[in-house]
C-alpha atoms as a PDB file:
ATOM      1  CA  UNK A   1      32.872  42.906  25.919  1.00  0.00           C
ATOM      2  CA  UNK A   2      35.562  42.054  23.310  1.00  0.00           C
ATOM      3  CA  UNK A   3      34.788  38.789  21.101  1.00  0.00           C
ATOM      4  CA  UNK A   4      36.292  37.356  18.159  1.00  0.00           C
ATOM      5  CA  UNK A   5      34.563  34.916  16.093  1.00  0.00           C
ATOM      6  CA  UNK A   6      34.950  31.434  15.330  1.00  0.00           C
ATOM      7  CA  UNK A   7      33.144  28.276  13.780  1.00  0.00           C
ATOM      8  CA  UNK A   8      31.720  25.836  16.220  1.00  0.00           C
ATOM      9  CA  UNK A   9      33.942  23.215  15.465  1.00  0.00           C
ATOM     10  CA  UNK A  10      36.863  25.016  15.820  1.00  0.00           C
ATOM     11  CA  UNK A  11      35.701  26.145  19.682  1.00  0.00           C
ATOM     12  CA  UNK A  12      36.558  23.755  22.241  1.00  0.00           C
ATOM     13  CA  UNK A  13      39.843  23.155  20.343  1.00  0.00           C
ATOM     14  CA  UNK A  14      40.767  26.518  21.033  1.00  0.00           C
ATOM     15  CA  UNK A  15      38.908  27.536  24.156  1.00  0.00           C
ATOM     16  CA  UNK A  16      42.897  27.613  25.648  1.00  0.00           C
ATOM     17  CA  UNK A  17      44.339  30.086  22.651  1.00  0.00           C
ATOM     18  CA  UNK A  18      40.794  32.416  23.320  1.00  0.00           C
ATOM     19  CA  UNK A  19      41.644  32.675  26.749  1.00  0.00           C
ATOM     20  CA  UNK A  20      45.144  33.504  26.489  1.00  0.00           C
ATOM     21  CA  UNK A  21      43.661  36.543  24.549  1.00  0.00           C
ATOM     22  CA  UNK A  22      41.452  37.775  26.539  1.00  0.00           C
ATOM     23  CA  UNK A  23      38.237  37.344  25.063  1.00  0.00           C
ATOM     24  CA  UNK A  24      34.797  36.064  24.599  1.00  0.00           C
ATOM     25  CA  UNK A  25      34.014  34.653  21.374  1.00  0.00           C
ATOM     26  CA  UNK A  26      31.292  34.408  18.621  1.00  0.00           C
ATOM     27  CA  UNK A  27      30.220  31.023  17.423  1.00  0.00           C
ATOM     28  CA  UNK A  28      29.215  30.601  14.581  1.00  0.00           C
ATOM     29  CA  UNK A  29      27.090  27.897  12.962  1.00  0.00           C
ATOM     30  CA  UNK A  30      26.417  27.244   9.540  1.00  0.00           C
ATOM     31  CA  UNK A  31      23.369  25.955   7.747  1.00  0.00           C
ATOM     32  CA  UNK A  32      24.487  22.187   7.994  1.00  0.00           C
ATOM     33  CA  UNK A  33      25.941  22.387  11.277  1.00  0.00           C
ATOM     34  CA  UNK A  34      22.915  24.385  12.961  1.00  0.00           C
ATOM     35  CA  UNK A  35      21.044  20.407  12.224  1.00  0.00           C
ATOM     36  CA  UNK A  36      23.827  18.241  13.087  1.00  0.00           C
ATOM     37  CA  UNK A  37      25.146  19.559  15.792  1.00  0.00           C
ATOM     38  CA  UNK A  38      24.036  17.483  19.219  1.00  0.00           C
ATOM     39  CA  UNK A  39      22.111  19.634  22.217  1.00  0.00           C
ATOM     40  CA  UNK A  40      24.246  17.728  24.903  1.00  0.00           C
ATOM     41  CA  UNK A  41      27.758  18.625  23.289  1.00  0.00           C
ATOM     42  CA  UNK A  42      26.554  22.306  22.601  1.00  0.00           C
ATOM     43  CA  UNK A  43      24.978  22.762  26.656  1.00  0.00           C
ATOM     44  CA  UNK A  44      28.726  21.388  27.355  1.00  0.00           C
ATOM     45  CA  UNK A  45      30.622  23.443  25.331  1.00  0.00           C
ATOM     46  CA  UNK A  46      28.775  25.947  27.078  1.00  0.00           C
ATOM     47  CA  UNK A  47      29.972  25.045  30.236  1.00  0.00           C
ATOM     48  CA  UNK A  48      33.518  24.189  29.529  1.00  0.00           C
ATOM     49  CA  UNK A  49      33.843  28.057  28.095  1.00  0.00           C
ATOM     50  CA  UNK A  50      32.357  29.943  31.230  1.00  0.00           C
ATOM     51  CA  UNK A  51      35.081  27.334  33.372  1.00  0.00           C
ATOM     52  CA  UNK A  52      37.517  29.369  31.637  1.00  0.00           C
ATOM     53  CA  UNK A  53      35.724  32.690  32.017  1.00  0.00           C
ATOM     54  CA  UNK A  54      34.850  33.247  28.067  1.00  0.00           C
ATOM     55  CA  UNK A  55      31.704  34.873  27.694  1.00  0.00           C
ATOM     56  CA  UNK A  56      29.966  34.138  23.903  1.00  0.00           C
ATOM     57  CA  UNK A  57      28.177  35.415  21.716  1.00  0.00           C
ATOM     58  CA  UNK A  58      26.155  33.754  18.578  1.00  0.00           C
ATOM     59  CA  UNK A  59      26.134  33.861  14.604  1.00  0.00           C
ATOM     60  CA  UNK A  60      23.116  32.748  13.204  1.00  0.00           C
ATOM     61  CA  UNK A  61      23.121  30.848   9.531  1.00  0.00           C
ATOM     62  CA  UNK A  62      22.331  33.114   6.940  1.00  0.00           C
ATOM     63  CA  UNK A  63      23.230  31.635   2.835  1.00  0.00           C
ATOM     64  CA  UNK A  64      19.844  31.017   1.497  1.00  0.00           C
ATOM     65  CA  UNK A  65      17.561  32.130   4.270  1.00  0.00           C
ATOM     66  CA  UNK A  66      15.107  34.982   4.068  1.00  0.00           C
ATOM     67  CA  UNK A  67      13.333  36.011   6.891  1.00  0.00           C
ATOM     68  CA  UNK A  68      11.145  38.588   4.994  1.00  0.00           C
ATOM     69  CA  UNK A  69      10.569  36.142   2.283  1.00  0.00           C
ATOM     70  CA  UNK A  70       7.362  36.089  -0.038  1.00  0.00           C
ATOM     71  CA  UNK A  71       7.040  32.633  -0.205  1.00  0.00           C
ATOM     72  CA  UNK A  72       6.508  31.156   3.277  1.00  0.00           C
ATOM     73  CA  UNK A  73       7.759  28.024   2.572  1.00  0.00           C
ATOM     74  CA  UNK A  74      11.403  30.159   2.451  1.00  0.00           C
ATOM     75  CA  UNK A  75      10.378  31.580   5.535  1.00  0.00           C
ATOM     76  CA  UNK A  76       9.259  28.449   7.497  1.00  0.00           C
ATOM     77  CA  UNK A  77      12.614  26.524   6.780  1.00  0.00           C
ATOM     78  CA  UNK A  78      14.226  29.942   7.551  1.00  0.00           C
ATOM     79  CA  UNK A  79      12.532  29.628  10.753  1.00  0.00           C
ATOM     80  CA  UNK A  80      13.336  26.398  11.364  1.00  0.00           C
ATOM     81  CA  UNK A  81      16.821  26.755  11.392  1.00  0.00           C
ATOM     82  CA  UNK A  82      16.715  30.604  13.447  1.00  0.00           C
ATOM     83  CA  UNK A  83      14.232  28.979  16.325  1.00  0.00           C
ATOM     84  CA  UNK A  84      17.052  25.868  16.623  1.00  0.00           C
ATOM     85  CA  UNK A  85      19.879  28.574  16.392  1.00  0.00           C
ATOM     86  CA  UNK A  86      18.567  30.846  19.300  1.00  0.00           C
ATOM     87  CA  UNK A  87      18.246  27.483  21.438  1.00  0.00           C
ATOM     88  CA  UNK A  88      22.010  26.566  20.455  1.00  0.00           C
ATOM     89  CA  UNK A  89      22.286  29.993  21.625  1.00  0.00           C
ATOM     90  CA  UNK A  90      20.528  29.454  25.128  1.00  0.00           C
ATOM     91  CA  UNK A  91      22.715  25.712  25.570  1.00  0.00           C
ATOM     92  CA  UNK A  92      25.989  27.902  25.133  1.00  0.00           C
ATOM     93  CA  UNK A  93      24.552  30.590  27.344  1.00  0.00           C
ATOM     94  CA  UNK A  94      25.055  32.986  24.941  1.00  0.00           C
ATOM     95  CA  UNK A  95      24.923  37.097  25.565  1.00  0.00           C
ATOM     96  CA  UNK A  96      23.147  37.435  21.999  1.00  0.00           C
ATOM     97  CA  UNK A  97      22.425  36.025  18.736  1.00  0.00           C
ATOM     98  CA  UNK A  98      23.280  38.037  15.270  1.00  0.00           C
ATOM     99  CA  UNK A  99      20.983  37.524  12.539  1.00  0.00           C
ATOM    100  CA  UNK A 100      20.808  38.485   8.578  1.00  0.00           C
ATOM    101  CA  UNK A 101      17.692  40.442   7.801  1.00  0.00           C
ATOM    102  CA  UNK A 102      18.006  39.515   4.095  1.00  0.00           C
ATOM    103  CA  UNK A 103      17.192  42.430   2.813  1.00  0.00           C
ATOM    104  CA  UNK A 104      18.160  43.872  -0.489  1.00  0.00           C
ATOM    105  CA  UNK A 105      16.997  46.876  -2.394  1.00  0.00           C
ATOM    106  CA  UNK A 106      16.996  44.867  -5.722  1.00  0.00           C
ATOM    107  CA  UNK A 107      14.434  42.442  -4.203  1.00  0.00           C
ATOM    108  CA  UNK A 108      12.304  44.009  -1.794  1.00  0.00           C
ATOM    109  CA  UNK A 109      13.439  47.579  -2.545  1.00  0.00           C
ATOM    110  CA  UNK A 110       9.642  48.002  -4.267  1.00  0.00           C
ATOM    111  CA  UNK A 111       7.873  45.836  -1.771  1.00  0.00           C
ATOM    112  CA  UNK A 112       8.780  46.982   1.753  1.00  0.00           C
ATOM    113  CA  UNK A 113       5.602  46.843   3.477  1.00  0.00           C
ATOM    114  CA  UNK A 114       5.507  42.369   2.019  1.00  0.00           C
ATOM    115  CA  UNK A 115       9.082  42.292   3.227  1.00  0.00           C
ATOM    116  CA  UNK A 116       8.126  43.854   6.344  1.00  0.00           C
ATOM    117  CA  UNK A 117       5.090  41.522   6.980  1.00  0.00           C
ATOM    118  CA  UNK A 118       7.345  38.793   6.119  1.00  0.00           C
ATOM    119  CA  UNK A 119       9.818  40.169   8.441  1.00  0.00           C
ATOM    120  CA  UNK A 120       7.564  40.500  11.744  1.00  0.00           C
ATOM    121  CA  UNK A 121       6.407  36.825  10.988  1.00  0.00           C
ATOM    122  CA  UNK A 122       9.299  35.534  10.923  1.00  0.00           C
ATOM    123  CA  UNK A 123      11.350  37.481  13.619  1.00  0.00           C
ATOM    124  CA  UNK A 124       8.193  37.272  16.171  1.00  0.00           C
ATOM    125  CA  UNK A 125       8.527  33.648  16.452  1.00  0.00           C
ATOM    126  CA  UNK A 126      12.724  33.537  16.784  1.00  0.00           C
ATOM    127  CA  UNK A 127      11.964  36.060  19.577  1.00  0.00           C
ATOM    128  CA  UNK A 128       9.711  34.282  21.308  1.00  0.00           C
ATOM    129  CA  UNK A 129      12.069  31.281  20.583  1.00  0.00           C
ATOM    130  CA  UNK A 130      14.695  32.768  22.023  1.00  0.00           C
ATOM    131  CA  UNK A 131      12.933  34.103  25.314  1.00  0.00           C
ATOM    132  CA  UNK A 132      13.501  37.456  27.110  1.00  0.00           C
ATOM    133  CA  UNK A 133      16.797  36.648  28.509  1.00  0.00           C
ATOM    134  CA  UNK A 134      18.649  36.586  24.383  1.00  0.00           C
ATOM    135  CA  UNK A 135      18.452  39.579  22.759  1.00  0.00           C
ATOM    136  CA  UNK A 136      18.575  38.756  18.986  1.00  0.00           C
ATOM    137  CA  UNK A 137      20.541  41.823  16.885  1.00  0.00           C
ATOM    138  CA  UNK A 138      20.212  42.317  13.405  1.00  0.00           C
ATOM    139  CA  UNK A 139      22.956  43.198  11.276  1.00  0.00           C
ATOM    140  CA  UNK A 140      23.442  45.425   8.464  1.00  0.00           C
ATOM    141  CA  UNK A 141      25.103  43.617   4.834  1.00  0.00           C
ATOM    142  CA  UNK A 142      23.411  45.011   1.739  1.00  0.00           C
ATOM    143  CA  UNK A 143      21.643  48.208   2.571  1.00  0.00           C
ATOM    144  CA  UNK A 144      22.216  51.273   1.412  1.00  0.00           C
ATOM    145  CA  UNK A 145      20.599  53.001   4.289  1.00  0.00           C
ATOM    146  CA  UNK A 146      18.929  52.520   7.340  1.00  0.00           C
ATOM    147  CA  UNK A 147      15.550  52.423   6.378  1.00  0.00           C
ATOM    148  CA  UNK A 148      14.474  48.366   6.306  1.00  0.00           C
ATOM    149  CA  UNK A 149      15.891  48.458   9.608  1.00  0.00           C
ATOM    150  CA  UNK A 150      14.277  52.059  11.022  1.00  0.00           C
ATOM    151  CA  UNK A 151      10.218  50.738   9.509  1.00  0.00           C
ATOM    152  CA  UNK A 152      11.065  46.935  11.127  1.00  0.00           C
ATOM    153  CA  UNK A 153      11.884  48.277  14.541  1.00  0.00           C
ATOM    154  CA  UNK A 154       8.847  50.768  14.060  1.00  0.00           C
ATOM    155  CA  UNK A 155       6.576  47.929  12.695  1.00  0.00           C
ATOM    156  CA  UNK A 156       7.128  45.685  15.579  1.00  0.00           C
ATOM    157  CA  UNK A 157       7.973  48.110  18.720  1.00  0.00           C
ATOM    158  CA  UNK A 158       9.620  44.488  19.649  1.00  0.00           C
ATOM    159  CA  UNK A 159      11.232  43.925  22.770  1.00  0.00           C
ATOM    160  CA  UNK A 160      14.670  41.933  23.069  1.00  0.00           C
ATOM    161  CA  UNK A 161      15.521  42.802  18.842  1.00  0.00           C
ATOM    162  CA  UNK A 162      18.004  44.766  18.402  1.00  0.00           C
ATOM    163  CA  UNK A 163      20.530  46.300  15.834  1.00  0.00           C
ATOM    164  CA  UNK A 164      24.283  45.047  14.734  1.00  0.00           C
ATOM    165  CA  UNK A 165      26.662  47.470  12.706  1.00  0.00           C
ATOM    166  CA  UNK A 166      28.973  46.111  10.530  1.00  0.00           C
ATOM    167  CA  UNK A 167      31.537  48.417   9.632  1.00  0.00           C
ATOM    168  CA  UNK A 168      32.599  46.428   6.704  1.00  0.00           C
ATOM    169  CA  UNK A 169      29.595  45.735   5.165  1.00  0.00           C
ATOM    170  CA  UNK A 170      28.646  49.539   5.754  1.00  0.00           C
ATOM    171  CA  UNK A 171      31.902  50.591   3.762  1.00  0.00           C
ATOM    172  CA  UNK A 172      30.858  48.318   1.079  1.00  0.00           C
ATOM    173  CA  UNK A 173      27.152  49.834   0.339  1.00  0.00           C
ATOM    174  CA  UNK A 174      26.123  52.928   1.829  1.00  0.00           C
ATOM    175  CA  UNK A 175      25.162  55.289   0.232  1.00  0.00           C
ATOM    176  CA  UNK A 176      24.743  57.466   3.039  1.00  0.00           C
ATOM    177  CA  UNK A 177      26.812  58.838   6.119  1.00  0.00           C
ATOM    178  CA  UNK A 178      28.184  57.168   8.779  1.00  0.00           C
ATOM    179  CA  UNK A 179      26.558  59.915  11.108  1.00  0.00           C
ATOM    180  CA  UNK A 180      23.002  59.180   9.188  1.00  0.00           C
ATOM    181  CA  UNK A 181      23.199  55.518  10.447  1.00  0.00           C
ATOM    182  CA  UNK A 182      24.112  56.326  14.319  1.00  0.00           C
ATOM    183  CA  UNK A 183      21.761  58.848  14.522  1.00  0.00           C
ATOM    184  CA  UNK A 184      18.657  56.627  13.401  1.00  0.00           C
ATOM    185  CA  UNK A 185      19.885  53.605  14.937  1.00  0.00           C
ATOM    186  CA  UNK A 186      21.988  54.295  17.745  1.00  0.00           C
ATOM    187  CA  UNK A 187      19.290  53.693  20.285  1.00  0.00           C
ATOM    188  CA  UNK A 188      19.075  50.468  18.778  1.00  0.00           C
ATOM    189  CA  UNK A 189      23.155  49.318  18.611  1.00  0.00           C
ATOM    190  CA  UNK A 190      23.897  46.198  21.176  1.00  0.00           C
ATOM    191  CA  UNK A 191      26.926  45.121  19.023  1.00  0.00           C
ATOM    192  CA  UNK A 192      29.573  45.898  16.428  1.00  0.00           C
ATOM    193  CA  UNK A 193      31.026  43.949  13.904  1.00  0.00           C
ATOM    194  CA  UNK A 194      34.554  45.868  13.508  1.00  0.00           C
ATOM    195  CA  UNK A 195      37.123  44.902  10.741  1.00  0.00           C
ATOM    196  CA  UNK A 196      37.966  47.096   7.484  1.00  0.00           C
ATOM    197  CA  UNK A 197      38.409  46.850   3.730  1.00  0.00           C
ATOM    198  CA  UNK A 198      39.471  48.931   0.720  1.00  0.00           C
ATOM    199  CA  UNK A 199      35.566  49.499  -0.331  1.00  0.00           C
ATOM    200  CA  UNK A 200      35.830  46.913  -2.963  1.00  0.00           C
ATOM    201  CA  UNK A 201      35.478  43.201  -1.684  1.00  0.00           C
ATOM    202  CA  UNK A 202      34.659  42.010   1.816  1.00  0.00           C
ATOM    203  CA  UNK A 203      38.337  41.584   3.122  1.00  0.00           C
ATOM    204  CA  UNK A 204      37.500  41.056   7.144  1.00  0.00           C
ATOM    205  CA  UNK A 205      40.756  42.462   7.690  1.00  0.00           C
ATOM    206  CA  UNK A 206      42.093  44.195  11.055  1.00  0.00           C
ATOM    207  CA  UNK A 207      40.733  47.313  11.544  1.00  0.00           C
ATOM    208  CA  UNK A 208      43.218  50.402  10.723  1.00  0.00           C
ATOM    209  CA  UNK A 209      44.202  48.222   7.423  1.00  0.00           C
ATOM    210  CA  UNK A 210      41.566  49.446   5.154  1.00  0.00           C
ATOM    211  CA  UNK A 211      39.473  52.695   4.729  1.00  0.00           C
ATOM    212  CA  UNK A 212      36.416  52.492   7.089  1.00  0.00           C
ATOM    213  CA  UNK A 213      35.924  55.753   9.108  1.00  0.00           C
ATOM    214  CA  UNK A 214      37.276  55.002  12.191  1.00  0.00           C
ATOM    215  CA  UNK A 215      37.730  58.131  13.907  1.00  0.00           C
ATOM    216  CA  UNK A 216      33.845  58.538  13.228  1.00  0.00           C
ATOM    217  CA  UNK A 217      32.773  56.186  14.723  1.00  0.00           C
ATOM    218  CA  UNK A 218      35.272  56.025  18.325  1.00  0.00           C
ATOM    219  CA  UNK A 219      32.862  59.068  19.405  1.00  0.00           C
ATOM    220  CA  UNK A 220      30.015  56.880  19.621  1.00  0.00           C
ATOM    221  CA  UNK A 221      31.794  54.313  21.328  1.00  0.00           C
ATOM    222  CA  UNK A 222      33.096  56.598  23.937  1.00  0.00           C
ATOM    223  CA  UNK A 223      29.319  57.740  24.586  1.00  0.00           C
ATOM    224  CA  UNK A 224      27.699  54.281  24.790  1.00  0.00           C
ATOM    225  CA  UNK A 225      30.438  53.121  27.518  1.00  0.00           C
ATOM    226  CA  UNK A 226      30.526  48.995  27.882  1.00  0.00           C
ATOM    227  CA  UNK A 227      27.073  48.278  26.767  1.00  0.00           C
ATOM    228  CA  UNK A 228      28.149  47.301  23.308  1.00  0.00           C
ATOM    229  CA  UNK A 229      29.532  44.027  22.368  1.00  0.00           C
ATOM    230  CA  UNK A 230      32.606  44.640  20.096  1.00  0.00           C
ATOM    231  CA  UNK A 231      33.774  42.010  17.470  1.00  0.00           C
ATOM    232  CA  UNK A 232      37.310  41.634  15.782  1.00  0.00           C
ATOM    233  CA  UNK A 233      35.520  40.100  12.846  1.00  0.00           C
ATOM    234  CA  UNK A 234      38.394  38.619  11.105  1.00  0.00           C
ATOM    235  CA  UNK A 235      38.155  36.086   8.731  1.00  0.00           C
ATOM    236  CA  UNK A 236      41.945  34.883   8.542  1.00  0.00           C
ATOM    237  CA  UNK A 237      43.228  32.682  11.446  1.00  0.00           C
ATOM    238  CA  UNK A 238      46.488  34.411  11.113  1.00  0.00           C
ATOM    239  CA  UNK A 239      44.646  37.738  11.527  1.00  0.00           C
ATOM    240  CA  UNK A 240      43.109  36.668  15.076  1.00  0.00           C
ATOM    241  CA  UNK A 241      45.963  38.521  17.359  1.00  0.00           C
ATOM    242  CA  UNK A 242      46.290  41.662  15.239  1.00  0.00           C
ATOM    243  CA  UNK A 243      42.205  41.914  14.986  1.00  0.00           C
ATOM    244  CA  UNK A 244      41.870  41.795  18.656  1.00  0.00           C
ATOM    245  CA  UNK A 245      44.979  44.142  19.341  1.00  0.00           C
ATOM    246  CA  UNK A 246      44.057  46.513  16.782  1.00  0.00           C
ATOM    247  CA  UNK A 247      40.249  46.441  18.517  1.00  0.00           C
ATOM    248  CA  UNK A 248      41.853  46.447  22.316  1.00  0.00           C
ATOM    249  CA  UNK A 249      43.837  49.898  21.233  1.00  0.00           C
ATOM    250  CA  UNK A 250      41.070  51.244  19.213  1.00  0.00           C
ATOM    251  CA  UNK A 251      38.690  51.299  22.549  1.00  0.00           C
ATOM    252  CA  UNK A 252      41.446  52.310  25.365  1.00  0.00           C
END
């Protein structure tokens, strides 16, 4: 499954445009529109995309939210807006929902195991939010390595939550392989966030147009067959065709 991504408000004006590519697409809400936006126009938005046989996927607000916050009153408005997310999620009929773990070595780095209490509060009451039919995926931004995400899945065992790689938020901070990441996480992988950069900013560009390892990465692709829901995470409306072309060649 091939998505791009797009803001809610920008869907239903081009639900015609995504399916004259040939793909699903991941909405996206932010942290104002996650409260505004009306259940009724979401649940038909929902509808009007599967009419036109475009599967979705969901991005979950993330600027200011912490799920493995200390204070709690960070994580209940952090909840707040992940439990109404995940039932956006279930209006649109959505295949998943992508989440920010929020963490950072600078902040939690010397208090994992309060981070990871903070964590399972906060992620065991999206999930049951969310109910076993959307599997919520976690995605990688700051970390250096895999390790927040290898003790959270081990801390919780939980069912439907699951991992997201980001290729260009991996080329940005890791300090370890590509290889180390796939290998502890793998098992967990239910989408990809593919677009490149040059290792300095966060450029969302086509992939092939910056330096991510590629070539690294097609192996475990190959392996894992269709399970994984790929993303041409482009940023630029004028990059949308060359993202999903670029992605389309990448995978045949």
């Amino acid at each position: 499954m091939i998505v791009i991504n797009a803001p809610y408000r920008m869907v239903r004006d081009n639900i015609r445009r995504i399916r004259e590519l040939a793909v699903g697409v991941e909405v996206y809400f932010n942290n104002d529109s996650i409260g505004e936006v009306d259940e009724t126009h979401v649940t038909e938005t929902g509808k009007m995309l599967r009419g036109e046989g475009i599967r979705c996927t969901v991005h979950a607000p993330f600027m200011d939210l912490s799920p493995g916050a200390v204070d709690r009153d960070v994580r209940k408005i952090t909840k707040e807006k992940l439990k109404r997310t995940v039932a956006m999620a279930n209006c649109l009929g959505a295949a998943g929902v992508v989440c920010h773990p929020g963490y950072d070595k600078w902040r939690f780095g010397d208090y994992l195991d309060i981070w990871l209490e903070g964590s399972a509060d906060t992620w065991s009451e999206v999930l049951a939010a969310a109910g076993d039919k959307l599997p919520v995926m976690l995605e990688n931004v700051f970390e250096e390595e895999p390790l927040s995400f290898v003790e959270l899945f081990t801390y919780m065992k939980p069912k439907n939550l699951y991992f997201c790689f980001d290729s260009g938020h991996f080329n940005l901070f890791t300090k370890v392989s590509l290889e180390v990441w796939l290998s502890q996480l793998g098992n967990y992988v239910r989408e990809m966030h593919l677009h490149d950069n040059h290792g300095t900013r966060d450029d969302h560009l086509p992939i092939g147009q910056g330096v991510f390892p590629f070539r690294e990465l097609k192996g475990f692709l190959k392996a894992r067959g269709d399970e994984i829901i790929l993303t041409a995470e482009v940023h630029e409306e004028s990059h949308a065709a060359e993202g999903i072309k670029n992605l389309k060649e990448y995978v045949a």
